[in-house]
C-alpha atoms as a PDB file:
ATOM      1  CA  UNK A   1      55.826  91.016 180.770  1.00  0.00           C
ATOM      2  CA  UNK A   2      59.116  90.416 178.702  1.00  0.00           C
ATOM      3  CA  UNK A   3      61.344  87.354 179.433  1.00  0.00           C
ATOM      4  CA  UNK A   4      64.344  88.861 180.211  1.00  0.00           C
ATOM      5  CA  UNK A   5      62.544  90.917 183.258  1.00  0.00           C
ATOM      6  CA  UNK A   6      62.200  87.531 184.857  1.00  0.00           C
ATOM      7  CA  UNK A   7      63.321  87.273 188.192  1.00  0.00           C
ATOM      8  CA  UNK A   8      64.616  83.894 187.648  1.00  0.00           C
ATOM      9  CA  UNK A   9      68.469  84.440 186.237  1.00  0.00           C
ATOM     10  CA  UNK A  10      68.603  81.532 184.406  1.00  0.00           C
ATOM     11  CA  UNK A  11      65.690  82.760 182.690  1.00  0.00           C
ATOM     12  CA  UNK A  12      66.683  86.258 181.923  1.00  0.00           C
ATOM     13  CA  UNK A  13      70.725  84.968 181.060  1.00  0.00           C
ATOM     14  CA  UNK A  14      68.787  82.517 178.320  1.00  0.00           C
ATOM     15  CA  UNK A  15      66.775  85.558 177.116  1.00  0.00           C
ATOM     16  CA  UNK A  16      70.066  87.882 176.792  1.00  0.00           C
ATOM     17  CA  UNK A  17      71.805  85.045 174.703  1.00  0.00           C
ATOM     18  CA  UNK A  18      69.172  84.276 172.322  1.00  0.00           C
ATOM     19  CA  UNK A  19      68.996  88.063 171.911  1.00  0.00           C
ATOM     20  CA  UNK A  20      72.542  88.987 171.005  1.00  0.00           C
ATOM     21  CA  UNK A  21      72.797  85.807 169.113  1.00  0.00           C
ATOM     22  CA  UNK A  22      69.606  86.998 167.147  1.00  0.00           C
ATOM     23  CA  UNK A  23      71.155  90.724 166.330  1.00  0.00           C
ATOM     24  CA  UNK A  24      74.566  89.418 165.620  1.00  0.00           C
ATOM     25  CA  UNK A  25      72.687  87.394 163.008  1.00  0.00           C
ATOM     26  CA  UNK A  26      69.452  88.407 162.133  1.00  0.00           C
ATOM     27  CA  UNK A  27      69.051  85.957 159.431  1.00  0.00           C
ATOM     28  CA  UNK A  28      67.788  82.479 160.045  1.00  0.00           C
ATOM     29  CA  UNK A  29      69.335  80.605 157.419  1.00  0.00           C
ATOM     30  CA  UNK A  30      72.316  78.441 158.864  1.00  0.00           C
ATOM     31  CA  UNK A  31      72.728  80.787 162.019  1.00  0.00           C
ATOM     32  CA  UNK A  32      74.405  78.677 163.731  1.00  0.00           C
ATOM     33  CA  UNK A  33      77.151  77.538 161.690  1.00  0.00           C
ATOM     34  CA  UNK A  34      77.716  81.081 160.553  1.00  0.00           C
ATOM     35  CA  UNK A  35      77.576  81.759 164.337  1.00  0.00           C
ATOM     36  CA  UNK A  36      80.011  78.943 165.432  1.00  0.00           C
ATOM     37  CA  UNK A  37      82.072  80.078 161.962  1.00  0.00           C
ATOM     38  CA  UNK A  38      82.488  83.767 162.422  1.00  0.00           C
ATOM     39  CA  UNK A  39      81.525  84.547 166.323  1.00  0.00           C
ATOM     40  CA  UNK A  40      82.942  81.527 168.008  1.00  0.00           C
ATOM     41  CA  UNK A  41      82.965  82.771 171.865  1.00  0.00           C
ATOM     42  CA  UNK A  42      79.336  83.367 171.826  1.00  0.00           C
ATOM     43  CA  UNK A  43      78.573  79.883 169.906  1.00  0.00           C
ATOM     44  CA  UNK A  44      80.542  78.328 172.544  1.00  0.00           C
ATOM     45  CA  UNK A  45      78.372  80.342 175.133  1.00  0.00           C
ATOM     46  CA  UNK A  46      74.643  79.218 173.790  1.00  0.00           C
ATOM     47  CA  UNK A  47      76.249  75.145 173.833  1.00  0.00           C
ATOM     48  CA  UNK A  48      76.970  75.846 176.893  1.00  0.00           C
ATOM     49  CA  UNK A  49      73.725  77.234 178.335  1.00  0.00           C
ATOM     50  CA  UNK A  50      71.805  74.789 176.502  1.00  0.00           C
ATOM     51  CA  UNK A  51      73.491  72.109 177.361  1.00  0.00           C
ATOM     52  CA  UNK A  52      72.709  73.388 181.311  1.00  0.00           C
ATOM     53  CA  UNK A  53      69.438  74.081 180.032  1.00  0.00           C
ATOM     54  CA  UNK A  54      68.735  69.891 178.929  1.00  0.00           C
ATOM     55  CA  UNK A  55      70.427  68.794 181.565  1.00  0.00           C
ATOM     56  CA  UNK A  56      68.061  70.333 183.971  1.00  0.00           C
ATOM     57  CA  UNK A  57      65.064  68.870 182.017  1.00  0.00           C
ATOM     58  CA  UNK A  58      66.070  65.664 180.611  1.00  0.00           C
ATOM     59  CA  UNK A  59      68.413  62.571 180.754  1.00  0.00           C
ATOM     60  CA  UNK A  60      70.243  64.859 178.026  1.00  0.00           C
ATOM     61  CA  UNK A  61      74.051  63.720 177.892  1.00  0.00           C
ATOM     62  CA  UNK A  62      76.263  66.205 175.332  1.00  0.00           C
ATOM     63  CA  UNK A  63      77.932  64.296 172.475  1.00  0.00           C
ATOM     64  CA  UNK A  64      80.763  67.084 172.921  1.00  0.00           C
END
């Protein structure tokens, strides 16, 4: 089964960002300053899902 056919939306939204992020920039090397750089909408998106995303599983507080 593929993570973004999870029921849970959290879940499959996380899967769909990491996706997009990952063919807007298929190279690894400084992703995501090129990302924040050059595609800064969907840089601001993955902070802010990730930040959701640590807040639900830790005492995570964002420096931002």
């Amino acid at each position: 089964m593929r993570v973004s056919g999870q029921e849970d939306g959290k879940v499959t939204a996380r899967a769909a960002l990491i996706l997009e992020i990952a063919h807007t920039l298929p190279g690894v090397r400084n992703r995501w300053l090129k990302l924040a750089r050059r595609h800064h909408p969907l840089f601001e998106q993955a902070v802010e899902i990730f930040e959701d995303f640590l807040a639900e599983y830790s005492d995570f507080e964002s420096p931002v």
